[in-house]
Protein backbone atom coordinates (compact mmCIF):
# COMPACT_ATOMS: atom_id res chain seq x y z
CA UNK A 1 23.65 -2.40 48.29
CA UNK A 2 26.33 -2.59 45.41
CA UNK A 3 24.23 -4.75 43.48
CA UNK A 4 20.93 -2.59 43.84
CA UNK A 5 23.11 0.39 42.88
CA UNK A 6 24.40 -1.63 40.14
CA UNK A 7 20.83 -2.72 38.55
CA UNK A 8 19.77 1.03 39.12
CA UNK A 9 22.27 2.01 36.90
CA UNK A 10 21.33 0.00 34.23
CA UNK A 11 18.23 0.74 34.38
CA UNK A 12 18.92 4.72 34.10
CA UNK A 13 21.44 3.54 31.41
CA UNK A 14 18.68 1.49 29.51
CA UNK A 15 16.27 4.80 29.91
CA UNK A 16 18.41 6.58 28.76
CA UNK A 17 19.21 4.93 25.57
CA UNK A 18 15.74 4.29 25.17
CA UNK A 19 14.73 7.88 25.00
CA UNK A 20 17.52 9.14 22.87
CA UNK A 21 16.20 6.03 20.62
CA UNK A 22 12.56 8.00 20.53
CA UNK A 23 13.83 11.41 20.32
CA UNK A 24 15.61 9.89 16.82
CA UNK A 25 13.04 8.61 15.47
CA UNK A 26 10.88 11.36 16.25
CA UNK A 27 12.77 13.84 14.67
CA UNK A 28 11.46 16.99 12.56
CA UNK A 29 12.14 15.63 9.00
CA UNK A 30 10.32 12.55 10.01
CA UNK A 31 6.63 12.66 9.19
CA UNK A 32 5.65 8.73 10.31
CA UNK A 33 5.93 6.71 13.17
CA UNK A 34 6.38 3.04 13.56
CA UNK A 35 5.32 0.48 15.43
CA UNK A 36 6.92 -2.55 15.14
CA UNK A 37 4.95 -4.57 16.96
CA UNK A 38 2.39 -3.98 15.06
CA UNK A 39 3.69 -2.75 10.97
CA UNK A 40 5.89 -6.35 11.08
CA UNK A 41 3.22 -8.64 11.47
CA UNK A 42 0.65 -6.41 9.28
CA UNK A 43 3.50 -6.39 6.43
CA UNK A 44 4.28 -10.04 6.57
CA UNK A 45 0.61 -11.46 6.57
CA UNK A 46 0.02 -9.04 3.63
CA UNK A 47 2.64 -10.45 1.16
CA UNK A 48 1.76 -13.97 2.48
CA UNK A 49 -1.55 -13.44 1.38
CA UNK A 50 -0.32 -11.84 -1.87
CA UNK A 51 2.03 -15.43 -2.45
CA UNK A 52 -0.07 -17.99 -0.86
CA UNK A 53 -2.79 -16.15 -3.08
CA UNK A 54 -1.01 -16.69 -6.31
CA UNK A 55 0.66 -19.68 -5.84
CA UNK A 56 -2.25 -21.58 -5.08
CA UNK A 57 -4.60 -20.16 -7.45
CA UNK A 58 -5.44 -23.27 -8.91
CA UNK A 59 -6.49 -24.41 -5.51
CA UNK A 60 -8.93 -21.53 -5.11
CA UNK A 61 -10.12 -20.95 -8.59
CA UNK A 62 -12.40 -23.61 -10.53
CA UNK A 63 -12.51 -22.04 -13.92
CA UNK A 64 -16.17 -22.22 -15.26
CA UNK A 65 -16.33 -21.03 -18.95
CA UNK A 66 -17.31 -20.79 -21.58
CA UNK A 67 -19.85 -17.99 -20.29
CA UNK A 68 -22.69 -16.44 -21.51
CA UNK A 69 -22.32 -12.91 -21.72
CA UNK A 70 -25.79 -12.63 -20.84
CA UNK A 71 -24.98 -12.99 -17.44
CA UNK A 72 -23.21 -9.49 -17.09
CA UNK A 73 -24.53 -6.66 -15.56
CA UNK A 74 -25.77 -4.27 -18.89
CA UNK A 75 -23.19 -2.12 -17.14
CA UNK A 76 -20.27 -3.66 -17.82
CA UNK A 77 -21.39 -5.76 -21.09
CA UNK A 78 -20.23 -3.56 -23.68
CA UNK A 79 -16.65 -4.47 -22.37
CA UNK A 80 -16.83 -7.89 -23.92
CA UNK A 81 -14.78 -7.76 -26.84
CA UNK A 82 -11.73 -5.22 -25.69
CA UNK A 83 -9.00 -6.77 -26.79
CA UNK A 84 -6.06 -4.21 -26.72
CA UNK A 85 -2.19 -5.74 -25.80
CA UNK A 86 -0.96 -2.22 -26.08
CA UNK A 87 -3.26 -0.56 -23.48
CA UNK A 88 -2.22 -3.87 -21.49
CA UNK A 89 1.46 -3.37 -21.54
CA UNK A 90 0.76 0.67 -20.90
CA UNK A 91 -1.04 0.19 -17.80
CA UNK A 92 1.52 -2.21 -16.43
CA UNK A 93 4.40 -0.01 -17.42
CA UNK A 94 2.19 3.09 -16.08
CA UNK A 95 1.76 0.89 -12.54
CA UNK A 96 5.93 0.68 -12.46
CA UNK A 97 6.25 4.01 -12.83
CA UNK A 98 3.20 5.36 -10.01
CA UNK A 99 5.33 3.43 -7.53
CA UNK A 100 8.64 3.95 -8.50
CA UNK A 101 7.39 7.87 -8.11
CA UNK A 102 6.91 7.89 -4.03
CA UNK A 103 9.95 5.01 -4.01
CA UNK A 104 12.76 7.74 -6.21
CA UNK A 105 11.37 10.70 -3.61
CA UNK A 106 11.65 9.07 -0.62
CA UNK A 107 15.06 8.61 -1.64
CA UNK A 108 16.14 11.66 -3.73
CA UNK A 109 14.86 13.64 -0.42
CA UNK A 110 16.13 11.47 2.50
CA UNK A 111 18.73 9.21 1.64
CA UNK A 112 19.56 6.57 4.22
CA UNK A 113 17.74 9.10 7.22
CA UNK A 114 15.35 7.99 9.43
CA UNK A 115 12.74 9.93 7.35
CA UNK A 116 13.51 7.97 4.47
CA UNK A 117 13.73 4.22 6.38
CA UNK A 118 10.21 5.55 8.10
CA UNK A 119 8.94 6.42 4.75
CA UNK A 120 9.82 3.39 3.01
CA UNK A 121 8.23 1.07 5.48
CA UNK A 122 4.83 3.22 5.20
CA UNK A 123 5.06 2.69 1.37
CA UNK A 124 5.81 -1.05 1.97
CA UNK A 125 3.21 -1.89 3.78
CA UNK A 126 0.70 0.38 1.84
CA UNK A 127 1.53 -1.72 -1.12
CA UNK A 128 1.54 -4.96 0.94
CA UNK A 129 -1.96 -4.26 2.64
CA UNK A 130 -3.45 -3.16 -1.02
CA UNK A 131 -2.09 -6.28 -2.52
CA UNK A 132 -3.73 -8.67 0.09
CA UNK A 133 -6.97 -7.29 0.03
CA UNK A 134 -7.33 -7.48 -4.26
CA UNK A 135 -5.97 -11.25 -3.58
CA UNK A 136 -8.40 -12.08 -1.04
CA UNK A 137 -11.03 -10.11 -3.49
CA UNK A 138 -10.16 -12.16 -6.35
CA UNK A 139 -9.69 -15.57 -5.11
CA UNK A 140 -13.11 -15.06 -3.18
CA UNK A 141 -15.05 -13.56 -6.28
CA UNK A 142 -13.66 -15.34 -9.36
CA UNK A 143 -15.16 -13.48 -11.74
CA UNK A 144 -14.24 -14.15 -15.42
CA UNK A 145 -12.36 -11.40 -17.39
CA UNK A 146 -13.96 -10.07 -20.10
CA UNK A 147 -11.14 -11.74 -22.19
CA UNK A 148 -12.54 -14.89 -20.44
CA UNK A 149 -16.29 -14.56 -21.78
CA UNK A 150 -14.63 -13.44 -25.20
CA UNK A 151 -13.41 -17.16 -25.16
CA UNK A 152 -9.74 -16.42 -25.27
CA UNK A 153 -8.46 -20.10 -24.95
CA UNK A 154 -5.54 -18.91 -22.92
CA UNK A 155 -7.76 -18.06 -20.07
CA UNK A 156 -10.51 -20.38 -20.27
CA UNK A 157 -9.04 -23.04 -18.22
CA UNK A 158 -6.69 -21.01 -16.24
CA UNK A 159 -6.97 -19.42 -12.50
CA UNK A 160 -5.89 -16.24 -13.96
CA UNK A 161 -8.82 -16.00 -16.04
CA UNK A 162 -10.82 -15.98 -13.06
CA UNK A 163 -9.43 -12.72 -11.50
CA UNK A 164 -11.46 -9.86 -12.68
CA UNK A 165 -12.65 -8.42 -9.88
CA UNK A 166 -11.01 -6.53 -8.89
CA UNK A 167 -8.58 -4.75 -10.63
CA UNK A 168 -4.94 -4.84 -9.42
CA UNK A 169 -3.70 -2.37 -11.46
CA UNK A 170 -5.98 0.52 -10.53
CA UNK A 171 -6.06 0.24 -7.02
CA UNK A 172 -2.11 -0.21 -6.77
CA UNK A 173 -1.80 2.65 -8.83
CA UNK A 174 -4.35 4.99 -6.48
CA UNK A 175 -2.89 3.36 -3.08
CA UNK A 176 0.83 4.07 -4.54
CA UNK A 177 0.30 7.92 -5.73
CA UNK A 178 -1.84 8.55 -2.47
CA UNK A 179 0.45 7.63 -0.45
CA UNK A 180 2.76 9.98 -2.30
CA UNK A 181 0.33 12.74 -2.33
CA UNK A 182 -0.62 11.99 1.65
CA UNK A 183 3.52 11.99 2.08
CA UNK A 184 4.31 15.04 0.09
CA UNK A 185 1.47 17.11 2.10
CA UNK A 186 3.23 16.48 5.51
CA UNK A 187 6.63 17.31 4.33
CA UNK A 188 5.03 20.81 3.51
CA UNK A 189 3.82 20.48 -0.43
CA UNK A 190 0.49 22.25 -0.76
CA UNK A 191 -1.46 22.84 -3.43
CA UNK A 192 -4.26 19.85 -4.61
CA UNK A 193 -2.02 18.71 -7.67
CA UNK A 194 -0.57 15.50 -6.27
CA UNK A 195 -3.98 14.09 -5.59
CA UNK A 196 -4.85 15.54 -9.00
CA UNK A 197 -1.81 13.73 -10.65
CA UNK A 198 -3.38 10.39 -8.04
CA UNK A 199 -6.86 10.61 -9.88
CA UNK A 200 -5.52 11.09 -13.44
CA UNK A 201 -3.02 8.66 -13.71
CA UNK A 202 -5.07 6.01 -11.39
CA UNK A 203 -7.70 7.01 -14.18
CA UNK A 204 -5.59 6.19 -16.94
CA UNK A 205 -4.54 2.89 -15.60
CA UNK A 206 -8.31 2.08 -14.96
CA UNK A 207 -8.90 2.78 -19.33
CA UNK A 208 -6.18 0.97 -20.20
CA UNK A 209 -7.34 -1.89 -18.25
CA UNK A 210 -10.48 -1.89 -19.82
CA UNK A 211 -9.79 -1.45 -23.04
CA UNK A 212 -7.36 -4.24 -22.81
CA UNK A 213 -10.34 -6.74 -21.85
CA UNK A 214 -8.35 -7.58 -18.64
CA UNK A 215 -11.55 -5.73 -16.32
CA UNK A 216 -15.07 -4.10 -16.79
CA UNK A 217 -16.04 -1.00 -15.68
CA UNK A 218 -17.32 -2.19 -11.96
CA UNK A 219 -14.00 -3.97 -11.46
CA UNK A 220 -11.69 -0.42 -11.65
CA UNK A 221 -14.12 1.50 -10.33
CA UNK A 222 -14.21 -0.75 -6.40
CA UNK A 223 -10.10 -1.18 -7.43
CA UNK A 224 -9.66 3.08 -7.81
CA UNK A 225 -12.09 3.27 -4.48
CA UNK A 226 -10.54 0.72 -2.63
CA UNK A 227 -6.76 1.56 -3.73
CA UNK A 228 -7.20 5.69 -2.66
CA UNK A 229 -8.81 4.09 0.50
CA UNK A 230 -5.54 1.57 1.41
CA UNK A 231 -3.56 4.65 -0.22
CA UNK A 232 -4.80 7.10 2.44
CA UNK A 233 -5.53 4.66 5.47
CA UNK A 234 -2.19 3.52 6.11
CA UNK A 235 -0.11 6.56 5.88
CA UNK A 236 -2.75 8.51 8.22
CA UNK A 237 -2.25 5.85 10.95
CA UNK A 238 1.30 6.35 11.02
CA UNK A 239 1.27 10.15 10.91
CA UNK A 240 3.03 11.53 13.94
CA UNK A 241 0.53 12.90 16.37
CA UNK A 242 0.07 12.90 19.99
CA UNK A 243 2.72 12.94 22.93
CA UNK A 244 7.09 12.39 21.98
CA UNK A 245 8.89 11.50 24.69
CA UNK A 246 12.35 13.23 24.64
CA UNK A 247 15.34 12.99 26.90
CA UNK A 248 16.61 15.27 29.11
CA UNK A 249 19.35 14.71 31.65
CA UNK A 250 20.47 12.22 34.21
CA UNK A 251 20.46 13.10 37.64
CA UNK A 252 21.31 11.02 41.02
CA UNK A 253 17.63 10.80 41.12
CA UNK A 254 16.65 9.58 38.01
CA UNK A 255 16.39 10.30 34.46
CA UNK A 256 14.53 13.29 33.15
CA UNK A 257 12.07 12.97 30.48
CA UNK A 258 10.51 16.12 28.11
CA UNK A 259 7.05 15.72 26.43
CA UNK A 260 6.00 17.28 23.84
CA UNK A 261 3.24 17.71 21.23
CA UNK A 262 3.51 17.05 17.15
CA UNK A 263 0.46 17.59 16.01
């Protein structure tokens, strides 16, 4: 009988813990909700995508130029010729800076809370997931950069010549500042300017990119679309909706448990 008591206890104990575990984590300055289970294996297969991708780029990519320009879509065939290092280096430096921006708020508003941990895992793996699908994209596609078809000897015969489509840059600069616009509308911002700041500066980065020869037009256009898409996506799934389960008290019966709504 003592030990049945016993292992009742611990279970009560366990339930206990448990719920004042959810109730934390679930708490009003918290806008996402994690799942473990399921953002830990999502997260890892991402970036090892994103590293197998890259380091074995030269396994993937059989470089195929010189090209004739011919062979472009009359779209994108103006592009042939950009050539611009200092629209290059400004749409990297502009790509720091869009996700630094939701990075430097989670922090300047949370700081080592639950919201910000929670935050900072959403904006991990929104990155991550991004990243993986423009690897998989590239190493799939290999489509020369318009640098490449220039003849650029520095890119003829290497992978990352090969890696036009599509465009990194843009779509990590959309999925980074929708996220932050996604995030900033559930802690209570309103007003459309944070997707307007999204579009402009993802906009930017998408010029820049072409006018440095590094994509055409078709390549920033599917990397702005797809980047706004990851960029929304994966913050919506972890919005906090549905039933919380909350503690109450412990009786000789049992444990008490509250639900409620956050919708």
């Amino acid at each position: 009988m003592a030990t049945v008591d016993r292992r009742r206890s611990n279970v009560l104990r366990a339930a206990v813990i448990l719920s004042f575990f959810v109730a934390a984590t679930a708490r009003a300055d918290g806008v996402y909700r994690l799942d473990p289970p399921v953002d830990i294996p999502v997260t890892a297969a991402s970036y090892l995508t994103l590293l197998v991708g890259y380091s074995f780029a030269a396994d993937f990519i059989r470089p195929r130029c010189p090209c004739n320009s011919r062979e472009i879509n009359a779209f994108d065939r103006g592009v042939v010729g950009n050539h611009s290092d200092a629209a290059d280096l400004v749409s990297t430096l502009t790509v720091v800076g869009a996700v630094a921006a939701p990075a430097f708020y989670d922090w300047d508003k949370d700081r080592l809370t639950v919201g910000f941990f929670d935050d900072a895992v959403v904006l991990v793996e929104t990155l991550g997931v991004n990243a993986a699908l423009v690897t998989v994209a590239k190493d799939v596609v290999q489509r020369p950069l318009p640098r490449t078809y220039a003849g650029d000897p520095a890119l003829l015969n290497s992978p990352g010549g090969y890696r036009s489509f599509y465009s990194g840059h843009t779509s990590t600069a959309f999925a980074a500042l929708g996220y932050l616009a996604y995030t900033l509308r559930l802690h209570g911002v309103r007003g459309a300017w944070p997707w307007i700041l999204d579009a402009v500066v993802g906009t930017s980065v998408a010029a820049e990119r072409v006018l440095a020869g590094r994509h055409f037009y078709t390549d920033v256009i599917v990397g702005a679309a797809a980047g706004a898409l990851v960029g929304w996506a994966v913050p919506a799934l972890h919005r906090k909706s549905g039933l919380v389960l909350s503690a109450g008290r412990v009786g000789e019966n049992g444990v008490l448990f509250n639900l409620a709504g956050v919708f």
